[in-house]
PDB file of N, CA and C in Angstrom:
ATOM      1  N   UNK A   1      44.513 -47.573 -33.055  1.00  0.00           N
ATOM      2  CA  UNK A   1      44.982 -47.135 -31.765  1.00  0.00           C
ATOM      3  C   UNK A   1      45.380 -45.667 -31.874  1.00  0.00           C
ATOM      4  N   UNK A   2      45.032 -45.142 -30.828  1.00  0.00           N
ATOM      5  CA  UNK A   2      45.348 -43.584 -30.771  1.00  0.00           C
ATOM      6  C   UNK A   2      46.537 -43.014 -29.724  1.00  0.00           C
ATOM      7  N   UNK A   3      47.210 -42.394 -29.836  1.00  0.00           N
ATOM      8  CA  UNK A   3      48.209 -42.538 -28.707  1.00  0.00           C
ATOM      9  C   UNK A   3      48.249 -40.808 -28.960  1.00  0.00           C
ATOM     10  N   UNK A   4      48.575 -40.317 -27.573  1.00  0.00           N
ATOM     11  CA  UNK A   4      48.285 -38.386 -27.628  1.00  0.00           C
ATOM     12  C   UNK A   4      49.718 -37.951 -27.241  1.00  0.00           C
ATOM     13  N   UNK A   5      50.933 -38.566 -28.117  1.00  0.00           N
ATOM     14  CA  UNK A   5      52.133 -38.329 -27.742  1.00  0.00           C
ATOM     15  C   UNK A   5      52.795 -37.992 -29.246  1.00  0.00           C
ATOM     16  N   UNK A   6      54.178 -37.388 -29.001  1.00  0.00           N
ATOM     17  CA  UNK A   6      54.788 -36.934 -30.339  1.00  0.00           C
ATOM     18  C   UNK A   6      55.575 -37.878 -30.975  1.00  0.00           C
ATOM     19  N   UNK A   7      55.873 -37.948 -32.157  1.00  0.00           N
ATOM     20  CA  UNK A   7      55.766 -39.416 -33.177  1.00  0.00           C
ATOM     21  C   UNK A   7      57.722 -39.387 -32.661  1.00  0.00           C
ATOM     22  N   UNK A   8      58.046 -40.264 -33.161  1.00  0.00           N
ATOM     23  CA  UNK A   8      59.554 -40.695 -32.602  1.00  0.00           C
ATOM     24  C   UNK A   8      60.269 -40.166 -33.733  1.00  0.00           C
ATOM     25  N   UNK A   9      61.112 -39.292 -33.507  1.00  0.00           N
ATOM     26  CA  UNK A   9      62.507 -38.409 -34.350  1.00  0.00           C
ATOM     27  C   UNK A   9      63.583 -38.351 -34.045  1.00  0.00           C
ATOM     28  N   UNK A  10      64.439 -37.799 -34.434  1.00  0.00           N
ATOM     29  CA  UNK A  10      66.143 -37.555 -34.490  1.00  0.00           C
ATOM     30  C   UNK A  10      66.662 -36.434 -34.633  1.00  0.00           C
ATOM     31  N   UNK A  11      67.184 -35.362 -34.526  1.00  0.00           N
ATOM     32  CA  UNK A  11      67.605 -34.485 -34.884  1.00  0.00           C
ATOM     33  C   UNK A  11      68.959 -34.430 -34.272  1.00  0.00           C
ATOM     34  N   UNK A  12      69.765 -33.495 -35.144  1.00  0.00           N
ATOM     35  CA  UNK A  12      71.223 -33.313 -34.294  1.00  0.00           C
ATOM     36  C   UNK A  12      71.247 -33.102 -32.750  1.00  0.00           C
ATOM     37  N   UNK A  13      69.958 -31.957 -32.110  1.00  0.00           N
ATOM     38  CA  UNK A  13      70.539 -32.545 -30.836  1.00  0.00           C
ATOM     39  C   UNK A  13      69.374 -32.585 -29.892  1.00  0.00           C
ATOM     40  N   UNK A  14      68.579 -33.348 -30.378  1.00  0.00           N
ATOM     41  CA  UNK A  14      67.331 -33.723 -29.686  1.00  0.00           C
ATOM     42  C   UNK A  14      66.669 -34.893 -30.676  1.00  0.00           C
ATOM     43  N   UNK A  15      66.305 -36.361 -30.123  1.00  0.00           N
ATOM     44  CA  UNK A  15      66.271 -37.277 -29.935  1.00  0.00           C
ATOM     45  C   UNK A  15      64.827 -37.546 -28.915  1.00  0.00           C
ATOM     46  N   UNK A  16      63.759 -38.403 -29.683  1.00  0.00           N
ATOM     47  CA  UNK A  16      62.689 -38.979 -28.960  1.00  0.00           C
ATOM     48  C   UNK A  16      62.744 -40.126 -29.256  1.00  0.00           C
ATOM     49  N   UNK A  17      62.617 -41.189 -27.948  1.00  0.00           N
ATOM     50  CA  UNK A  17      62.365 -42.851 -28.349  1.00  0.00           C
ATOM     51  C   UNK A  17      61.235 -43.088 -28.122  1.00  0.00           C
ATOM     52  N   UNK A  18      60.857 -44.222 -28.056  1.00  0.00           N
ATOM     53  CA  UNK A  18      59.766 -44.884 -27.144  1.00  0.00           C
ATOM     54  C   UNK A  18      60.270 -46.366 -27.081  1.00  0.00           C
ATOM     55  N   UNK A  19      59.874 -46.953 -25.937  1.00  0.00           N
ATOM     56  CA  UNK A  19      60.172 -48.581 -25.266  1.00  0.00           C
ATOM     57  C   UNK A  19      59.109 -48.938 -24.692  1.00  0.00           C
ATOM     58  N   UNK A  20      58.771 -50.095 -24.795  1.00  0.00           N
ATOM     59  CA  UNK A  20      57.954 -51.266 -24.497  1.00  0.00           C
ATOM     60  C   UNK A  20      58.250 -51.957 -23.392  1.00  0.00           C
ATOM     61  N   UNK A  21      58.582 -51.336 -22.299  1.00  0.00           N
ATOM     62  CA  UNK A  21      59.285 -52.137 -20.901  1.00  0.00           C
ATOM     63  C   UNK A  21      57.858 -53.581 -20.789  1.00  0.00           C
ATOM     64  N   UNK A  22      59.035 -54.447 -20.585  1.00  0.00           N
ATOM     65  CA  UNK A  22      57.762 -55.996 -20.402  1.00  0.00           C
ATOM     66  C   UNK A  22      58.462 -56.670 -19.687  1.00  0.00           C
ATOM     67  N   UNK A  23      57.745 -57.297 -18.522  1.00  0.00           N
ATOM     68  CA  UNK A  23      57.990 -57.903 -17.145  1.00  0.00           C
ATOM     69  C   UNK A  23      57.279 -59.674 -17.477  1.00  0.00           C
ATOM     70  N   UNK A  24      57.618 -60.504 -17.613  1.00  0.00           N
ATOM     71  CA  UNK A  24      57.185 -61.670 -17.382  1.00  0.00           C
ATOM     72  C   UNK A  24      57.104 -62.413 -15.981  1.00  0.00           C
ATOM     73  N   UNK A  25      56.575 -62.588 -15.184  1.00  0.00           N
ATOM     74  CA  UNK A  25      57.405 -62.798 -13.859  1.00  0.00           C
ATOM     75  C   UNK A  25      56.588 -64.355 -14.262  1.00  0.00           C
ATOM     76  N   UNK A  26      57.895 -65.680 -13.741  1.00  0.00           N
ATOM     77  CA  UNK A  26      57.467 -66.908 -13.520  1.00  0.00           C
ATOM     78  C   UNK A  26      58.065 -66.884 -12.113  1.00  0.00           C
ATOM     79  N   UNK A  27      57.564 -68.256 -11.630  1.00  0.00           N
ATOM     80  CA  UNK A  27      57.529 -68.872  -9.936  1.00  0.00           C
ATOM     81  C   UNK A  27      58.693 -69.137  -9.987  1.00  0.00           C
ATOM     82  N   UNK A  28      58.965 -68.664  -9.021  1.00  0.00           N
ATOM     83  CA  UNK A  28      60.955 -68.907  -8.357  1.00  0.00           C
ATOM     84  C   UNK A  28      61.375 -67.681  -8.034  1.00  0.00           C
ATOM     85  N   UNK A  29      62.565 -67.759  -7.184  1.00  0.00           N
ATOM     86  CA  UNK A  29      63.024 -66.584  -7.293  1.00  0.00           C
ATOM     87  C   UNK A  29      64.218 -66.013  -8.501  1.00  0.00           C
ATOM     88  N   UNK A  30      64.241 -65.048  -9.176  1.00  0.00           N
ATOM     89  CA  UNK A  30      64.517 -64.469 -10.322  1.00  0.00           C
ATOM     90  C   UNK A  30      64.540 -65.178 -11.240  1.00  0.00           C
ATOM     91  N   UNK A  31      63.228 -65.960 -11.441  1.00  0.00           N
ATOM     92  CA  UNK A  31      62.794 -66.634 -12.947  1.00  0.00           C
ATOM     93  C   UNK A  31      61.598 -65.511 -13.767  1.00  0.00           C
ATOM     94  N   UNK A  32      62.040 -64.062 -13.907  1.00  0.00           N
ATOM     95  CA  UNK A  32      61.172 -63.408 -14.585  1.00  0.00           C
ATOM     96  C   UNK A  32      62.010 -62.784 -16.103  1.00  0.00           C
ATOM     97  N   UNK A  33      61.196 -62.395 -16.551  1.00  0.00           N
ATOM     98  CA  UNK A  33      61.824 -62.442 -18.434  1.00  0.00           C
ATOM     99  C   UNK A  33      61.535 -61.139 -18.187  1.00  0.00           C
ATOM    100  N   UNK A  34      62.561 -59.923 -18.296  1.00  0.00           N
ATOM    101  CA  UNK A  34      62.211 -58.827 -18.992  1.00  0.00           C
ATOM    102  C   UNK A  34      62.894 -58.459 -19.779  1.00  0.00           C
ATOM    103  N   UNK A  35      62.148 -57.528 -20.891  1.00  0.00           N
ATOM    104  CA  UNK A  35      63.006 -57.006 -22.115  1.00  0.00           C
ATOM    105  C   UNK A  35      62.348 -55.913 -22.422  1.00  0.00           C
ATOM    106  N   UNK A  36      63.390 -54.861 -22.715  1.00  0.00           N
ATOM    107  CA  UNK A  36      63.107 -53.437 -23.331  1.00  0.00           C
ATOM    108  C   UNK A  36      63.019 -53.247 -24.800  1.00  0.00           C
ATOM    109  N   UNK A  37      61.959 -53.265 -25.228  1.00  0.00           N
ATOM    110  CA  UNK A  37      61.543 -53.215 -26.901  1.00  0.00           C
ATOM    111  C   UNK A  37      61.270 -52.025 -27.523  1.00  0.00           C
ATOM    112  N   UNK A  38      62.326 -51.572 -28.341  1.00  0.00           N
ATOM    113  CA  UNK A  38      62.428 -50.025 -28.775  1.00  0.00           C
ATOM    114  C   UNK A  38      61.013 -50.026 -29.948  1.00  0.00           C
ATOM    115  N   UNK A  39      60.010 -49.276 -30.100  1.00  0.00           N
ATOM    116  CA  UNK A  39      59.152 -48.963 -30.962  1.00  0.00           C
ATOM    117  C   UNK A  39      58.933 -47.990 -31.714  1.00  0.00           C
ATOM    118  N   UNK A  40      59.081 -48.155 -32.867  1.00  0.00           N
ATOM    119  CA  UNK A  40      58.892 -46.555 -33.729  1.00  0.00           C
ATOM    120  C   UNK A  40      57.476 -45.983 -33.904  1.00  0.00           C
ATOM    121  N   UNK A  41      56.874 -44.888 -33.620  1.00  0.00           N
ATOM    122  CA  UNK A  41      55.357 -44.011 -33.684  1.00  0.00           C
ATOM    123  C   UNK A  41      55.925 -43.095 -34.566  1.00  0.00           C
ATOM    124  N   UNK A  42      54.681 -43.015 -35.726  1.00  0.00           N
ATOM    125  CA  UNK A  42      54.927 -42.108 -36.228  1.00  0.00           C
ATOM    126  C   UNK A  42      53.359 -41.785 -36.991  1.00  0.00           C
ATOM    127  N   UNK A  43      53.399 -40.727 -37.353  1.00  0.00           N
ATOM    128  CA  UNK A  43      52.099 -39.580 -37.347  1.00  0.00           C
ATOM    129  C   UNK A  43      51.131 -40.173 -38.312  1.00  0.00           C
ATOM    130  N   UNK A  44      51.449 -41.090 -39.189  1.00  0.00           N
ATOM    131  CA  UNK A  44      50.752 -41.856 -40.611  1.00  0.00           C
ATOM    132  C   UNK A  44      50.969 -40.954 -41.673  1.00  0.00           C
ATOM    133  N   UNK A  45      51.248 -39.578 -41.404  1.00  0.00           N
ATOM    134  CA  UNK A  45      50.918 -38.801 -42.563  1.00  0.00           C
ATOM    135  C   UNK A  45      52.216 -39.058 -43.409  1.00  0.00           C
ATOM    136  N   UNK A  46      51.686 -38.841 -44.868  1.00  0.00           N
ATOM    137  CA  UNK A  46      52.760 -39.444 -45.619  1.00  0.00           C
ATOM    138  C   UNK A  46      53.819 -37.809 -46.336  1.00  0.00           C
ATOM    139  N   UNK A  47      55.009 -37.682 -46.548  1.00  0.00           N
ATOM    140  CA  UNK A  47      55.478 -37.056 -46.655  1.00  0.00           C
ATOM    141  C   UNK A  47      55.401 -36.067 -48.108  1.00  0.00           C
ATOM    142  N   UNK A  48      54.837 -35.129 -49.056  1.00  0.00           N
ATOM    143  CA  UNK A  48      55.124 -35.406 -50.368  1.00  0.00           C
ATOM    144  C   UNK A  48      56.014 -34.498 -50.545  1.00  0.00           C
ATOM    145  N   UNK A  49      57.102 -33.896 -49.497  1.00  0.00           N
ATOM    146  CA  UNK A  49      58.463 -33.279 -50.552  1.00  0.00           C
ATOM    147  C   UNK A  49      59.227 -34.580 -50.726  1.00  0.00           C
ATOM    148  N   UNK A  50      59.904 -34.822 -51.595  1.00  0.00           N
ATOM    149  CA  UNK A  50      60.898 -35.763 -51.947  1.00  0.00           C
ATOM    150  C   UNK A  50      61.990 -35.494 -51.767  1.00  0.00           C
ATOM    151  N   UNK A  51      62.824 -36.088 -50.448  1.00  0.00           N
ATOM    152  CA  UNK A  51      64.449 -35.675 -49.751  1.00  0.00           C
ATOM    153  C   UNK A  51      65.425 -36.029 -51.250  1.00  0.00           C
ATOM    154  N   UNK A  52      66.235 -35.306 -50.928  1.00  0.00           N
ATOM    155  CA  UNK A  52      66.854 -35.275 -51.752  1.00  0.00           C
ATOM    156  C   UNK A  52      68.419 -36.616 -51.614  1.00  0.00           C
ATOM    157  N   UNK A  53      68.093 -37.932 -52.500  1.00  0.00           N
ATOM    158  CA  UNK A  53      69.618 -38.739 -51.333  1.00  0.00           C
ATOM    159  C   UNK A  53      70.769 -38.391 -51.027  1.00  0.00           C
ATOM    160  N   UNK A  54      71.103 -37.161 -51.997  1.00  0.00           N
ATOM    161  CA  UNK A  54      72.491 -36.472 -51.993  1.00  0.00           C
ATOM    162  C   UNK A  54      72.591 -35.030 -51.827  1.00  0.00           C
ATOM    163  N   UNK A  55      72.355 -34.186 -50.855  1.00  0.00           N
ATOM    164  CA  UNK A  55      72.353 -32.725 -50.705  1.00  0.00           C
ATOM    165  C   UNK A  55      73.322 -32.364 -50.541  1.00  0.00           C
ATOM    166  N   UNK A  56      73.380 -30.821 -51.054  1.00  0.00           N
ATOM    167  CA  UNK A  56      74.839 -30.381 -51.953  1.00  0.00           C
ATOM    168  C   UNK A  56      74.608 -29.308 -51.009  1.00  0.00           C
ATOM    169  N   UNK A  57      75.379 -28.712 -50.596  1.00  0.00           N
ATOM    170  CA  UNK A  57      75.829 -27.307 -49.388  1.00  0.00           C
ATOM    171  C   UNK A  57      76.350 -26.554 -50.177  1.00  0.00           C
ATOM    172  N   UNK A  58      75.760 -25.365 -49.971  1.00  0.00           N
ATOM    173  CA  UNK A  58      75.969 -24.057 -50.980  1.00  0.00           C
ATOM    174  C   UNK A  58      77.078 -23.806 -50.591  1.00  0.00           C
ATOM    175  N   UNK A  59      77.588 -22.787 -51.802  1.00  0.00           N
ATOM    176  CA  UNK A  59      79.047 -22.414 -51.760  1.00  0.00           C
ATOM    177  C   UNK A  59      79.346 -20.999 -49.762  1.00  0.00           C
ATOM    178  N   UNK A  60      80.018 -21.026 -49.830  1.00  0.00           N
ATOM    179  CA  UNK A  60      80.388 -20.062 -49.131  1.00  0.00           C
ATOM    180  C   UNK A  60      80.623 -18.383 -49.382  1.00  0.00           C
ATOM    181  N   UNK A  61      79.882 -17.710 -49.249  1.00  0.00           N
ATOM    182  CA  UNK A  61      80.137 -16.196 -49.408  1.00  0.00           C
ATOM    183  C   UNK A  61      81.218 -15.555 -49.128  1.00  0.00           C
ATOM    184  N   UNK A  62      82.508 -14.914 -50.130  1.00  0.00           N
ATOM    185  CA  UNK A  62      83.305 -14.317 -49.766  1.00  0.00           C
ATOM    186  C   UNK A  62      82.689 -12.823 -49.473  1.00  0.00           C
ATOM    187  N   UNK A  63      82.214 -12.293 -48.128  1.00  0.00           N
ATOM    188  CA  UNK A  63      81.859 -10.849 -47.866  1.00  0.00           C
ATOM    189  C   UNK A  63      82.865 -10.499 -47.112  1.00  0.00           C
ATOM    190  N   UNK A  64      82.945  -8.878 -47.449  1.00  0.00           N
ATOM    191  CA  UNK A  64      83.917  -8.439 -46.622  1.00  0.00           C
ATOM    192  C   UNK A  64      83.201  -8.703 -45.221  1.00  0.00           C
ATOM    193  N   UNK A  65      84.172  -7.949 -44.289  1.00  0.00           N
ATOM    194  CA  UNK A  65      83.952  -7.945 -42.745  1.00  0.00           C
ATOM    195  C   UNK A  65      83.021  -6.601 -42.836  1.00  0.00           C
ATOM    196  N   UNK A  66      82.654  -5.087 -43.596  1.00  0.00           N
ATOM    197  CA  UNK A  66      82.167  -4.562 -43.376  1.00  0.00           C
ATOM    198  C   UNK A  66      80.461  -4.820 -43.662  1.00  0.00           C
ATOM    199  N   UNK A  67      80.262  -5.880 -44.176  1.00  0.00           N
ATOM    200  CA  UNK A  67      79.092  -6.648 -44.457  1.00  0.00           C
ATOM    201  C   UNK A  67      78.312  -6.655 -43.242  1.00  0.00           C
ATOM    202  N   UNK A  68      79.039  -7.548 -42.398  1.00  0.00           N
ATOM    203  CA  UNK A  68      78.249  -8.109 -41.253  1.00  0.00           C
ATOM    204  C   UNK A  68      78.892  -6.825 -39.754  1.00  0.00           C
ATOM    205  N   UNK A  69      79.182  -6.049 -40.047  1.00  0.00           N
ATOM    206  CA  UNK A  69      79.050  -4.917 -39.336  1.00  0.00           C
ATOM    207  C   UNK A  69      77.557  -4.203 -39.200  1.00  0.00           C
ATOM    208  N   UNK A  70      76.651  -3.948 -38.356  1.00  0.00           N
ATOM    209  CA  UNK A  70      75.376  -3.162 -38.722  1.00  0.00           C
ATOM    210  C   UNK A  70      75.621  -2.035 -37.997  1.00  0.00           C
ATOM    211  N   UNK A  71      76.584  -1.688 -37.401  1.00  0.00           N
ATOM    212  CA  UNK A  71      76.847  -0.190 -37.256  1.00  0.00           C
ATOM    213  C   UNK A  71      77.124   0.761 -38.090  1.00  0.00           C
ATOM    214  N   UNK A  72      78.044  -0.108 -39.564  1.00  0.00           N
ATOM    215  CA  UNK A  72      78.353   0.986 -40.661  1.00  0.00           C
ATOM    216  C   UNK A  72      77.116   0.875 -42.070  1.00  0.00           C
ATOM    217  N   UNK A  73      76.682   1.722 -41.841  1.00  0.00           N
ATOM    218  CA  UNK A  73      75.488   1.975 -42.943  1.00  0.00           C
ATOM    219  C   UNK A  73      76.269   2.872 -44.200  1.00  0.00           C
ATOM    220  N   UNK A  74      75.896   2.330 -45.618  1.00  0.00           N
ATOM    221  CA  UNK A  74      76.469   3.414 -46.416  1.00  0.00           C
ATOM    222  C   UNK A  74      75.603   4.488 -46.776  1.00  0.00           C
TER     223      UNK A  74
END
């Protein structure tokens, strides 16, 4: 199956789903079954960097304040 849409992700602040909306309708009135079925798509391609399970956040730079000034050039 081919589908011409972007594979389902997460990021801090953007978020793609996809759902399976499905309607059953039986005879009567409100004897119909529906349910919203969350589905994951994703691209097949397989990943080869290897995440790391524990990532370490670099230290913090003590720079002065005249660092991030770009008006003072030495």
């Amino acid at each position: 199956m081919t589908l011409r849409c972007p594979p389902t992700f997460k990021l801090g602040n953007l978020c793609i789903n996809y759902y399976l909306h499905l309607k059953i309708p039986f005879s009567g009135i409100g004897n119909s079954l529906r349910a919203d079925l969350p589905i994951t798509i994703s691209s097949g391609i397989v990943s080869m960097v290897k995440i790391a399970a524990n990532l370490v956040t670099p230290p913090t730079l003590d720079l002065p304040p005249a660092y991030w000034d770009e008006g003072v050039r030495p």
